[in-house]
Structure formats: C-alpha cells, structure tokens
PDB file of N, CA and C in Angstrom:
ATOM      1  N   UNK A   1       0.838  -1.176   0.000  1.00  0.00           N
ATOM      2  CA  UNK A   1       0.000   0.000   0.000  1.00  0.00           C
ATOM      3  C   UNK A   1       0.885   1.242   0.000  1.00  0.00           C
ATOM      4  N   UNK A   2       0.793   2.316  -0.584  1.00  0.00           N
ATOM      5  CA  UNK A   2       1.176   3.285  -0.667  1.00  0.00           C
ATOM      6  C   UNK A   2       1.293   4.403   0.172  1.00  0.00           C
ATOM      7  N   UNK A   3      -0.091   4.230   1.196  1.00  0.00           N
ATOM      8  CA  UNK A   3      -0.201   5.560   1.966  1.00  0.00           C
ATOM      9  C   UNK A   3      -0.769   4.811   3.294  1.00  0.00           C
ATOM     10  N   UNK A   4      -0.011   5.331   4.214  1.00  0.00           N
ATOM     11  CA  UNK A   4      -0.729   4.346   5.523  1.00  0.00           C
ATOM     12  C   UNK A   4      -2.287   5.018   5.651  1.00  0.00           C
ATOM     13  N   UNK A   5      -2.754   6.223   5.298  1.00  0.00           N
ATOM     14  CA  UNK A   5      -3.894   7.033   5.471  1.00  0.00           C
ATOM     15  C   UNK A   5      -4.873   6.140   4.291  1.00  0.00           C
ATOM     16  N   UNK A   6      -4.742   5.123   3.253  1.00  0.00           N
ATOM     17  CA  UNK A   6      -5.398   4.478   2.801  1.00  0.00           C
ATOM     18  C   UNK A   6      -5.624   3.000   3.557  1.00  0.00           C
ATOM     19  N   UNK A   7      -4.682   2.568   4.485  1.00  0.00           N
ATOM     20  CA  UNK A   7      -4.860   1.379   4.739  1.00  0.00           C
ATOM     21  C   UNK A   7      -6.277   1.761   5.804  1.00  0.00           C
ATOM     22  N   UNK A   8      -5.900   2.465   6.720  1.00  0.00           N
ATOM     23  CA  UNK A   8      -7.233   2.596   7.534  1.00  0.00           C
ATOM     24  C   UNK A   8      -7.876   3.393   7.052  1.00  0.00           C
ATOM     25  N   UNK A   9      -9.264   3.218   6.860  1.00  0.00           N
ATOM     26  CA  UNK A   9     -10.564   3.642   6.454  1.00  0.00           C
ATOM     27  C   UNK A   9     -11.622   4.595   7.342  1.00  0.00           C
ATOM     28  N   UNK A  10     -11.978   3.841   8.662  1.00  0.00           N
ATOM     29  CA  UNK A  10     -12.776   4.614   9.293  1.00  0.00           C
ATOM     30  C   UNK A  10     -12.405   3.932  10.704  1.00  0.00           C
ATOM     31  N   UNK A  11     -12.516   5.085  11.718  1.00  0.00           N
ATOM     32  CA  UNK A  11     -12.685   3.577  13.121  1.00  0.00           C
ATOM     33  C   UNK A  11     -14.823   3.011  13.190  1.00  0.00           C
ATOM     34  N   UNK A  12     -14.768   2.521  13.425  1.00  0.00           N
ATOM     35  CA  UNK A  12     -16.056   1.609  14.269  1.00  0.00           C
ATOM     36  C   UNK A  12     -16.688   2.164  15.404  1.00  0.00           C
ATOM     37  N   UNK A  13     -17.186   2.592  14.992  1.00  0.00           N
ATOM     38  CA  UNK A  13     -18.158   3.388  16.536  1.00  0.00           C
ATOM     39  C   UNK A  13     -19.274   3.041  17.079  1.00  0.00           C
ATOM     40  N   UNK A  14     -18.965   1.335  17.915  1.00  0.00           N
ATOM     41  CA  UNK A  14     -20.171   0.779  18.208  1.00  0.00           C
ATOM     42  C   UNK A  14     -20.481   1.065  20.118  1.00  0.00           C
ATOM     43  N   UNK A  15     -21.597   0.351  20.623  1.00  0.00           N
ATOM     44  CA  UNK A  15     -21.682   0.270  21.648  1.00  0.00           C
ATOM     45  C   UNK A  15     -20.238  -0.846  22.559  1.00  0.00           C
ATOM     46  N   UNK A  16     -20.175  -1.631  21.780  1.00  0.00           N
ATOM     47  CA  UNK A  16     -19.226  -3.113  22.073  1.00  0.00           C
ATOM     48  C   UNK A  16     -17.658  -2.440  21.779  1.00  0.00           C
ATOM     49  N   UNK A  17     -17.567  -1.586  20.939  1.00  0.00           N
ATOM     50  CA  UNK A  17     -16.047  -1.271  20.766  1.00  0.00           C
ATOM     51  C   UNK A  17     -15.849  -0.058  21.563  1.00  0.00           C
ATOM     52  N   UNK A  18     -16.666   0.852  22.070  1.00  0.00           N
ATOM     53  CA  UNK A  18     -16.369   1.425  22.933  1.00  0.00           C
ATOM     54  C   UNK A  18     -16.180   1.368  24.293  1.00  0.00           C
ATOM     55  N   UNK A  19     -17.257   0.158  24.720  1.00  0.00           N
ATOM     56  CA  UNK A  19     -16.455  -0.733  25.715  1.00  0.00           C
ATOM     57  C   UNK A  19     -15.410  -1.057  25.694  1.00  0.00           C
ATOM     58  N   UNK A  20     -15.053  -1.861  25.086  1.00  0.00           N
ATOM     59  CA  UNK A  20     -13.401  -2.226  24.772  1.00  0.00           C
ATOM     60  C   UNK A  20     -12.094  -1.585  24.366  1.00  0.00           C
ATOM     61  N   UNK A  21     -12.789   0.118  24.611  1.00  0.00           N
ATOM     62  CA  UNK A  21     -11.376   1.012  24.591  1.00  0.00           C
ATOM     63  C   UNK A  21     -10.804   0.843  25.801  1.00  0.00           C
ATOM     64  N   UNK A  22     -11.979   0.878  27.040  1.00  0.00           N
ATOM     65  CA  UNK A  22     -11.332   0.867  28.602  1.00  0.00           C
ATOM     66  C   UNK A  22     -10.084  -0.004  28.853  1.00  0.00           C
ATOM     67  N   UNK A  23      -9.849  -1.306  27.610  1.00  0.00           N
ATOM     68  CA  UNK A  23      -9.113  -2.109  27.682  1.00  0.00           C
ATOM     69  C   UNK A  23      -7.764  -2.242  26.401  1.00  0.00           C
ATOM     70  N   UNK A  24      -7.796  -0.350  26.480  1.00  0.00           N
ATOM     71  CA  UNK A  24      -6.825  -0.669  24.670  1.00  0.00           C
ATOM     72  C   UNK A  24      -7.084  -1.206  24.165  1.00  0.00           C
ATOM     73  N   UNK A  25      -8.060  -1.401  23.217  1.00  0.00           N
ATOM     74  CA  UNK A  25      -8.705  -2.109  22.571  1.00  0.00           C
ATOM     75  C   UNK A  25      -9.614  -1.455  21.448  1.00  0.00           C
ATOM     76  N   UNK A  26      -9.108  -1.616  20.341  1.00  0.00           N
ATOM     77  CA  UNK A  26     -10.127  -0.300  19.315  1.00  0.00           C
ATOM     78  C   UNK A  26      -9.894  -1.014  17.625  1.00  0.00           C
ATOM     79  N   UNK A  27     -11.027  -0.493  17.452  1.00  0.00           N
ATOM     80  CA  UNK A  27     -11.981  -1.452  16.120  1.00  0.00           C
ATOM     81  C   UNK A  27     -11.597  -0.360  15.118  1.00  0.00           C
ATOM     82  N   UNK A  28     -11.518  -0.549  13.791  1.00  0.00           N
ATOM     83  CA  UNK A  28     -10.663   0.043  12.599  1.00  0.00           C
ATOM     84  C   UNK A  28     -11.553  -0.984  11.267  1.00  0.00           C
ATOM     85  N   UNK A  29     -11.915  -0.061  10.374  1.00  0.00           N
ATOM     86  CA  UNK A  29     -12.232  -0.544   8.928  1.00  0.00           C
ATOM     87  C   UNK A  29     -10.948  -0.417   8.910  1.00  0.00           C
ATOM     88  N   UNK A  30     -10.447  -1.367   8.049  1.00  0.00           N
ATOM     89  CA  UNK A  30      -9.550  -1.314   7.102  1.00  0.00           C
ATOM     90  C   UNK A  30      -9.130  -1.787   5.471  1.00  0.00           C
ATOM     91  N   UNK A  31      -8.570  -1.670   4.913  1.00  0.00           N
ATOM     92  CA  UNK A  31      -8.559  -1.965   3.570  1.00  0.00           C
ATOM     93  C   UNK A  31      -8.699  -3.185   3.422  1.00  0.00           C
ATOM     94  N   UNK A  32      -9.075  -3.959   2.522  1.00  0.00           N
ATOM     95  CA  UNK A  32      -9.307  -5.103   2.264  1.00  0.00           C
ATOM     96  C   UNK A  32      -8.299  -5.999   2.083  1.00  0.00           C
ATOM     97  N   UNK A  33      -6.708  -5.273   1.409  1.00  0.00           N
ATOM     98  CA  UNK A  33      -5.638  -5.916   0.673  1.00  0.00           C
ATOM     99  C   UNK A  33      -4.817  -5.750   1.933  1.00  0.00           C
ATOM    100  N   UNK A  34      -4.945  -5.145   3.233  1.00  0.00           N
ATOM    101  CA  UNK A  34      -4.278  -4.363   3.825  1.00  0.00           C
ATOM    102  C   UNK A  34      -3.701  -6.025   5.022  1.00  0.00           C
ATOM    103  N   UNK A  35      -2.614  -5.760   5.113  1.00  0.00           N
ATOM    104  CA  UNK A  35      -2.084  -6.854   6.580  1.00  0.00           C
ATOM    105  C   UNK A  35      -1.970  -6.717   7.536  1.00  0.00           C
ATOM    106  N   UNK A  36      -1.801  -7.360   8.411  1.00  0.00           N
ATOM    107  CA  UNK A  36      -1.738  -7.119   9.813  1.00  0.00           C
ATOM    108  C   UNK A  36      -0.731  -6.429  10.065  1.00  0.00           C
ATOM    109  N   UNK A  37       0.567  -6.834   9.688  1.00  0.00           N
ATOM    110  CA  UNK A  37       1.843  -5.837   9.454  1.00  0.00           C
ATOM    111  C   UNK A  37       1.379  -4.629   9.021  1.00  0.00           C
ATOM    112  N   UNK A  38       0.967  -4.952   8.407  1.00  0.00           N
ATOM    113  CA  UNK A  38       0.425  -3.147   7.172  1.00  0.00           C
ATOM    114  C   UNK A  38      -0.152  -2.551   8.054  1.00  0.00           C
ATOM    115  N   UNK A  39      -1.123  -3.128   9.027  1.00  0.00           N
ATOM    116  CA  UNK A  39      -2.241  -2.243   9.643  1.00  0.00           C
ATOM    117  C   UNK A  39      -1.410  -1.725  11.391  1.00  0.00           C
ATOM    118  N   UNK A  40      -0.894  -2.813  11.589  1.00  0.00           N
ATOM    119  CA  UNK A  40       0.364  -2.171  12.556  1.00  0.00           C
ATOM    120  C   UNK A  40       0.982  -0.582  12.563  1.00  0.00           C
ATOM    121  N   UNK A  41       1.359  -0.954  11.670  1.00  0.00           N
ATOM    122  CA  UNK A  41       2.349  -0.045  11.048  1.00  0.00           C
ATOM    123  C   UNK A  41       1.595   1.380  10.702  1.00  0.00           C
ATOM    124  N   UNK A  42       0.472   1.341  10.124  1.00  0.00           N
ATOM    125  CA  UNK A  42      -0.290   2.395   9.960  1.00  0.00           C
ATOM    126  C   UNK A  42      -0.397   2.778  11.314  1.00  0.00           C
ATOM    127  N   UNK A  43      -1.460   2.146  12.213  1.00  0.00           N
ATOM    128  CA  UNK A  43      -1.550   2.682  13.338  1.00  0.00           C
ATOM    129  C   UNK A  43      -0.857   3.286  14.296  1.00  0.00           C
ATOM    130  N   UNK A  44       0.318   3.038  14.352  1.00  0.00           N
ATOM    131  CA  UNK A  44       1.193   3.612  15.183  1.00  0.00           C
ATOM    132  C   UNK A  44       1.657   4.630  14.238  1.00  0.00           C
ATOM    133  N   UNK A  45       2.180   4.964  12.778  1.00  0.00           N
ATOM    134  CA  UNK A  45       2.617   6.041  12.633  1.00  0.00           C
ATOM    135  C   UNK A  45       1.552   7.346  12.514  1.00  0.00           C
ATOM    136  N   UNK A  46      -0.156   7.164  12.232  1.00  0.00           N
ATOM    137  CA  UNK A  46      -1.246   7.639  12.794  1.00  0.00           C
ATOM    138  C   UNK A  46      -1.223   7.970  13.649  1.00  0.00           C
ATOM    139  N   UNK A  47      -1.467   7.507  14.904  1.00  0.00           N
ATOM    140  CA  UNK A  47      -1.901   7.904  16.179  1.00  0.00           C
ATOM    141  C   UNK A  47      -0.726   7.874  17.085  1.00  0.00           C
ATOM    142  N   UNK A  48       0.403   7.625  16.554  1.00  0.00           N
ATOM    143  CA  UNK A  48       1.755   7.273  17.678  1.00  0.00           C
ATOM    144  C   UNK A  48       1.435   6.753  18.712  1.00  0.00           C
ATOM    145  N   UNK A  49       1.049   5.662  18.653  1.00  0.00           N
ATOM    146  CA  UNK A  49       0.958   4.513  19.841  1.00  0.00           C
ATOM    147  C   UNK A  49       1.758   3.350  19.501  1.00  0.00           C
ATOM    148  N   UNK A  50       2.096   2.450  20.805  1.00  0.00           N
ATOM    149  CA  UNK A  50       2.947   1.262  20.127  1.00  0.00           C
ATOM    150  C   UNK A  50       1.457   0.076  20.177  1.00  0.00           C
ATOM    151  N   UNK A  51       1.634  -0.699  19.187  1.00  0.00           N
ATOM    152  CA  UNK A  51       0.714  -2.134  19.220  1.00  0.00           C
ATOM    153  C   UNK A  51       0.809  -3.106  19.477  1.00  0.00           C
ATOM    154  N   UNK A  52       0.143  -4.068  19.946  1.00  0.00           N
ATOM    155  CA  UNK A  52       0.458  -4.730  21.280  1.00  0.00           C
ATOM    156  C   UNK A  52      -0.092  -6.118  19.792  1.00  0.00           C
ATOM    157  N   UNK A  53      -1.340  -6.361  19.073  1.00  0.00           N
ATOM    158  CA  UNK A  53      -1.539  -7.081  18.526  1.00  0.00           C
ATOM    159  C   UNK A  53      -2.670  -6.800  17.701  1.00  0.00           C
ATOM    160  N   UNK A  54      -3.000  -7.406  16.601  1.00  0.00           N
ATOM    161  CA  UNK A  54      -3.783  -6.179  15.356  1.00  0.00           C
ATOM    162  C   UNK A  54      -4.679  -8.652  15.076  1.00  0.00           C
ATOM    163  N   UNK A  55      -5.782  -7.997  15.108  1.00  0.00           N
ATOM    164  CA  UNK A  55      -6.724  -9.119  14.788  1.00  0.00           C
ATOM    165  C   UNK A  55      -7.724  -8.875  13.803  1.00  0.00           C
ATOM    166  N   UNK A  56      -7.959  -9.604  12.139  1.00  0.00           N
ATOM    167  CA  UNK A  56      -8.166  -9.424  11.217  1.00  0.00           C
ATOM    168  C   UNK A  56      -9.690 -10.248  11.224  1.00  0.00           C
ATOM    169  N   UNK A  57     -10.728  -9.156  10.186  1.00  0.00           N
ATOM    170  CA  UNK A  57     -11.660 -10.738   9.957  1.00  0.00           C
ATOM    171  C   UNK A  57     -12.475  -9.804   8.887  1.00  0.00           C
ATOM    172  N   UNK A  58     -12.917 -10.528   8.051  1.00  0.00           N
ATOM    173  CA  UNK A  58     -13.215 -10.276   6.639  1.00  0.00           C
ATOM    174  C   UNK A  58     -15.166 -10.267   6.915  1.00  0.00           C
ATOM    175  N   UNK A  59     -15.256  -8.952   6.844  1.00  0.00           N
ATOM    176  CA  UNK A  59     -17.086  -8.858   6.454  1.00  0.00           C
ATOM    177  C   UNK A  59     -17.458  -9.057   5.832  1.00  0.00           C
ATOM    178  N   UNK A  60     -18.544 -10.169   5.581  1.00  0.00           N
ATOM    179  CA  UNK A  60     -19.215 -10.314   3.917  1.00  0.00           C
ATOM    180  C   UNK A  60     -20.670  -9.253   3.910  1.00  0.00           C
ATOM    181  N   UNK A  61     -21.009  -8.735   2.754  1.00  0.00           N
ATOM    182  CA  UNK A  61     -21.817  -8.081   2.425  1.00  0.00           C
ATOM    183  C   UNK A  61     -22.775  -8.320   2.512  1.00  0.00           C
ATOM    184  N   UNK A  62     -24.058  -7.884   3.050  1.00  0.00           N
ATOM    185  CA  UNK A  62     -25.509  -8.445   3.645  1.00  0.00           C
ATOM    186  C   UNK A  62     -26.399  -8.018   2.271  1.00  0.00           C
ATOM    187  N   UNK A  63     -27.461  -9.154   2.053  1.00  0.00           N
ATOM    188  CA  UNK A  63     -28.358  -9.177   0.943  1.00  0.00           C
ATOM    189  C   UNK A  63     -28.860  -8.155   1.412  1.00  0.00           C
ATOM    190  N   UNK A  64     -29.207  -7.255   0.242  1.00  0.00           N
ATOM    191  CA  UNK A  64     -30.121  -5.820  -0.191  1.00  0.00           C
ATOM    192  C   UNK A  64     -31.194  -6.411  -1.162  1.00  0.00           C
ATOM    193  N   UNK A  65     -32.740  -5.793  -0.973  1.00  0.00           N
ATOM    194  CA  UNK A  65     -33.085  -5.941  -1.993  1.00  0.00           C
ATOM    195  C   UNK A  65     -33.156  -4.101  -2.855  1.00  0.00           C
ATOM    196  N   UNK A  66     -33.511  -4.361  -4.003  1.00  0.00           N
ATOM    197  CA  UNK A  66     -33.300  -3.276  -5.140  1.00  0.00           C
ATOM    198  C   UNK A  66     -34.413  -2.631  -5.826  1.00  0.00           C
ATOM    199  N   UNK A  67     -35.304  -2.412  -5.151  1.00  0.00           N
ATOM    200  CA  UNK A  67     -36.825  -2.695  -5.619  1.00  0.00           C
ATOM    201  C   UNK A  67     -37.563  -3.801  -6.216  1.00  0.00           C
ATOM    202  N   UNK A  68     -38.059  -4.096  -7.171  1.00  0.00           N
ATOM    203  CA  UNK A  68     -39.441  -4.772  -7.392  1.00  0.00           C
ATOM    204  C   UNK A  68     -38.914  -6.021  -7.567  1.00  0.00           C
ATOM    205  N   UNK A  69     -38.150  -6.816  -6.404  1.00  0.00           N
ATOM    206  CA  UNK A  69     -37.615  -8.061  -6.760  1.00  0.00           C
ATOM    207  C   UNK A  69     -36.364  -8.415  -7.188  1.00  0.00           C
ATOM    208  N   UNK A  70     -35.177  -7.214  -7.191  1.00  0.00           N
ATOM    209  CA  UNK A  70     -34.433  -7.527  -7.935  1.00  0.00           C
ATOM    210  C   UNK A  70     -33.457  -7.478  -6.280  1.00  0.00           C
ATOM    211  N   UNK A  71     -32.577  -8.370  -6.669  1.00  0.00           N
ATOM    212  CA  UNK A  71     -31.559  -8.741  -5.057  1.00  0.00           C
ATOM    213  C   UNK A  71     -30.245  -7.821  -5.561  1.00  0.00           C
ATOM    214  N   UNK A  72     -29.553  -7.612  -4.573  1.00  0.00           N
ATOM    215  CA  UNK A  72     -28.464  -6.910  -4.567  1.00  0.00           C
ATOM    216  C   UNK A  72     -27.435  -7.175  -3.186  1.00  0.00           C
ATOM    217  N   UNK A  73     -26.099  -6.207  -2.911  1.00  0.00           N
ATOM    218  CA  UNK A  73     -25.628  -6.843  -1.718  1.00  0.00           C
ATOM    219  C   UNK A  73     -25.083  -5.635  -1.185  1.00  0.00           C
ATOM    220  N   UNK A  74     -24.804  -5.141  -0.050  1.00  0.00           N
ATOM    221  CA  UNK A  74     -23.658  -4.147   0.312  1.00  0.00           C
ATOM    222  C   UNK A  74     -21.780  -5.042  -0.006  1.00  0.00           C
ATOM    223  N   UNK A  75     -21.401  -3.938  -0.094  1.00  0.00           N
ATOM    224  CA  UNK A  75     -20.075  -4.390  -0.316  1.00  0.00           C
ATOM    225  C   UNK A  75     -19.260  -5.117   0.842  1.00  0.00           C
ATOM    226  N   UNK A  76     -18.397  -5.792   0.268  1.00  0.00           N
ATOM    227  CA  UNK A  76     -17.505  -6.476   1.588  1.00  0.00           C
ATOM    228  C   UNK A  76     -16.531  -5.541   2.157  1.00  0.00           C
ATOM    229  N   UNK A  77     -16.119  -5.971   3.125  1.00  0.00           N
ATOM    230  CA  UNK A  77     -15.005  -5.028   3.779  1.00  0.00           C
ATOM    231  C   UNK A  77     -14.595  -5.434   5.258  1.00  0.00           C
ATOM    232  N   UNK A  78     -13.295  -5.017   5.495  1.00  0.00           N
ATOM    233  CA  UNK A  78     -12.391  -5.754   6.625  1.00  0.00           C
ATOM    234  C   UNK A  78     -12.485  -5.236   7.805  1.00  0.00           C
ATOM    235  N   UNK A  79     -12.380  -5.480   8.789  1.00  0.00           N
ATOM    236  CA  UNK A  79     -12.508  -5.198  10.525  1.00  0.00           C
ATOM    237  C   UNK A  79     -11.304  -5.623  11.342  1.00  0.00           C
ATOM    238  N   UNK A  80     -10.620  -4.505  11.489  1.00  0.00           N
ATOM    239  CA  UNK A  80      -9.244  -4.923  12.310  1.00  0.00           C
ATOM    240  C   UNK A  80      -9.356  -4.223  13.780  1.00  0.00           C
ATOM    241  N   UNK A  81      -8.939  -5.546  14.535  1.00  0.00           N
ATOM    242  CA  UNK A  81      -8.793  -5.258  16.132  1.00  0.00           C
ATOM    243  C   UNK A  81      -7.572  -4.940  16.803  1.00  0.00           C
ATOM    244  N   UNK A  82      -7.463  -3.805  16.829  1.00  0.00           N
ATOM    245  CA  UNK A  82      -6.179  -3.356  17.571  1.00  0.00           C
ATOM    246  C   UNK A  82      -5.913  -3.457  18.964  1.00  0.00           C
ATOM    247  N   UNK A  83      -5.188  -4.384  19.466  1.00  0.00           N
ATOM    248  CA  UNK A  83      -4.524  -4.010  21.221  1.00  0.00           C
ATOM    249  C   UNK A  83      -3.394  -3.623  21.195  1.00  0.00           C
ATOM    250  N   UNK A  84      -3.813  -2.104  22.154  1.00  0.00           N
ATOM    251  CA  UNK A  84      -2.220  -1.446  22.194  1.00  0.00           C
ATOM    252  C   UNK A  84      -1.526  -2.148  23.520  1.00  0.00           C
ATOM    253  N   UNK A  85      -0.004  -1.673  23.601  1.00  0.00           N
ATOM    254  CA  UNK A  85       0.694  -2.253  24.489  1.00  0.00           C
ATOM    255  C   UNK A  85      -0.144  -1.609  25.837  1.00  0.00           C
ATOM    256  N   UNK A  86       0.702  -2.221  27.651  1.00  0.00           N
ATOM    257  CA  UNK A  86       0.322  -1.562  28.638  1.00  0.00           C
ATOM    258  C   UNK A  86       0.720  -0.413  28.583  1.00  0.00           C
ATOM    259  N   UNK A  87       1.862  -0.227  28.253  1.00  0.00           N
ATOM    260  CA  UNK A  87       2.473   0.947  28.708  1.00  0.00           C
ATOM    261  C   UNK A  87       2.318   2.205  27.310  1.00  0.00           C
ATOM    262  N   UNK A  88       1.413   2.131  26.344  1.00  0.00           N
ATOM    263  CA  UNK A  88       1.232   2.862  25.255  1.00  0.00           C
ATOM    264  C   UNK A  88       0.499   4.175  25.834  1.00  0.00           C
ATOM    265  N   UNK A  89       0.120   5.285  25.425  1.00  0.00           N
ATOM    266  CA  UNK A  89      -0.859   6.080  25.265  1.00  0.00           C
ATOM    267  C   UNK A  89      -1.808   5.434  24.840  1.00  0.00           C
ATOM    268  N   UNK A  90      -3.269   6.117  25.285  1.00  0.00           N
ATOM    269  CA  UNK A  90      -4.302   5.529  24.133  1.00  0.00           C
ATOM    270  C   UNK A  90      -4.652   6.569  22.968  1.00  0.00           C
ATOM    271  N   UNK A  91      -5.505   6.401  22.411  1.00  0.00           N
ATOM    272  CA  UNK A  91      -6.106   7.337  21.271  1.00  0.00           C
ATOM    273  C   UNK A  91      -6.710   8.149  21.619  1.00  0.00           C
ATOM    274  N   UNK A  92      -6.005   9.770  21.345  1.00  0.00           N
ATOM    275  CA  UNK A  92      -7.501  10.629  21.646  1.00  0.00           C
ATOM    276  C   UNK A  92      -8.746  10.906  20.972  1.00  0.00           C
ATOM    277  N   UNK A  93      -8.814  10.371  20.085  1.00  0.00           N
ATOM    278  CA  UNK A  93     -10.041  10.770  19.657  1.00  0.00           C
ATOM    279  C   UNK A  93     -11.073   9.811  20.155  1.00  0.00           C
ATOM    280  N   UNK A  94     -10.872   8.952  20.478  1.00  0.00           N
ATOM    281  CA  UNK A  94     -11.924   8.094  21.376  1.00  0.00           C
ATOM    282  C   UNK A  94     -12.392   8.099  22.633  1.00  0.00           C
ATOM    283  N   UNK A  95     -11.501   9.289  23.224  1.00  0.00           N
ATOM    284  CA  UNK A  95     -11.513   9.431  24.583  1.00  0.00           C
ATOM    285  C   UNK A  95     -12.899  10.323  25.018  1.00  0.00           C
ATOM    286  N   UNK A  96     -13.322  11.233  24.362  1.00  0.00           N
ATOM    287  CA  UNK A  96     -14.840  11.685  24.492  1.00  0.00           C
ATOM    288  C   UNK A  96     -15.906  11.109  24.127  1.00  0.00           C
ATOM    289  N   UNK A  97     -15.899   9.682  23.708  1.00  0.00           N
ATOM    290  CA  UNK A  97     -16.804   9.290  23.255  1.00  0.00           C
ATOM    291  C   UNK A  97     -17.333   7.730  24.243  1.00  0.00           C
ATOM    292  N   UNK A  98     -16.451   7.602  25.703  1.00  0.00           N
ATOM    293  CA  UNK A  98     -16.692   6.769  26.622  1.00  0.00           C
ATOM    294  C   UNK A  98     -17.889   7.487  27.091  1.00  0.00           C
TER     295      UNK A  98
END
C-alpha cells in the first residue's frame, strides 16, 4: 500500500467497541488488501501509539433488496482489532466518546 492514510478507512463506533477502549482495545475498517503488518504499522505512525496485537476478519456483504424483486448486496469489507501495548498512550479521539 502506498499511503498508511489508505490502509485505515474509518474507526467503528459501536456500543461493544467502545467498551473495549477501557481495555486498549479499538476497532478500525480497514482496507481489504491491507495486513496485519500493514495495519500495525499504519496505526502507530497515525496515532503514535505502540501495538500490542492487530486481529483481522473479513465482512461479507448483507443481501439488499433493489426494488421490485431484484436482489443486490452491500459491499464487503475488513474489521481490524487493535490491542495497544500496557504501557502505550491511548487514542484521543476516542476518549470523548466513553
């Protein structure tokens, strides 16, 4: 990948992943082609934190329908779980949103 600002996409802003900031612990779209190395590596030169362990899992796209019968799908796309080290900073931008 070319630009670490392409490997990550969006963070995840659920009820369940914001729980799991209390525990360094934070949810990331990420690129589809993108690796665990890759997504490492982004994250820390992003947010300057060190990473403790980056956990991958592939979303499949949920049936849409398209009007009058015709089926369709949302697109696929990747979900990476970041644990930062103990001794890291955490992320601020997640920090107002406990």
């Amino acid at each position: 990948m070319a630009n670490v600002y392409d490997i990550i996409v969006r963070p995840i802003i659920t009820e369940r992943s914001m729980a799991a900031v209390a525990e360094k612990k934070y949810v990331f779209e990420v690129a589809k082609d993108a690796g665990k190395v890759e997504i490492k590596n982004a994250v820390e030169t992003i947010f300057g934190v060190k990473v403790a362990s980056v956990n991958t899992i592939n979303v499949s796209g949920k049936a849409k329908r398209l009007g009058a019968g015709r089926l369709g799908k949302t697109r696929d796309w990747k979900k990476a779980y970041v644990q930062l080290t103990a001794d890291s900073k955490t992320i601020e931008m997640f920090e107002g949103m406990v």
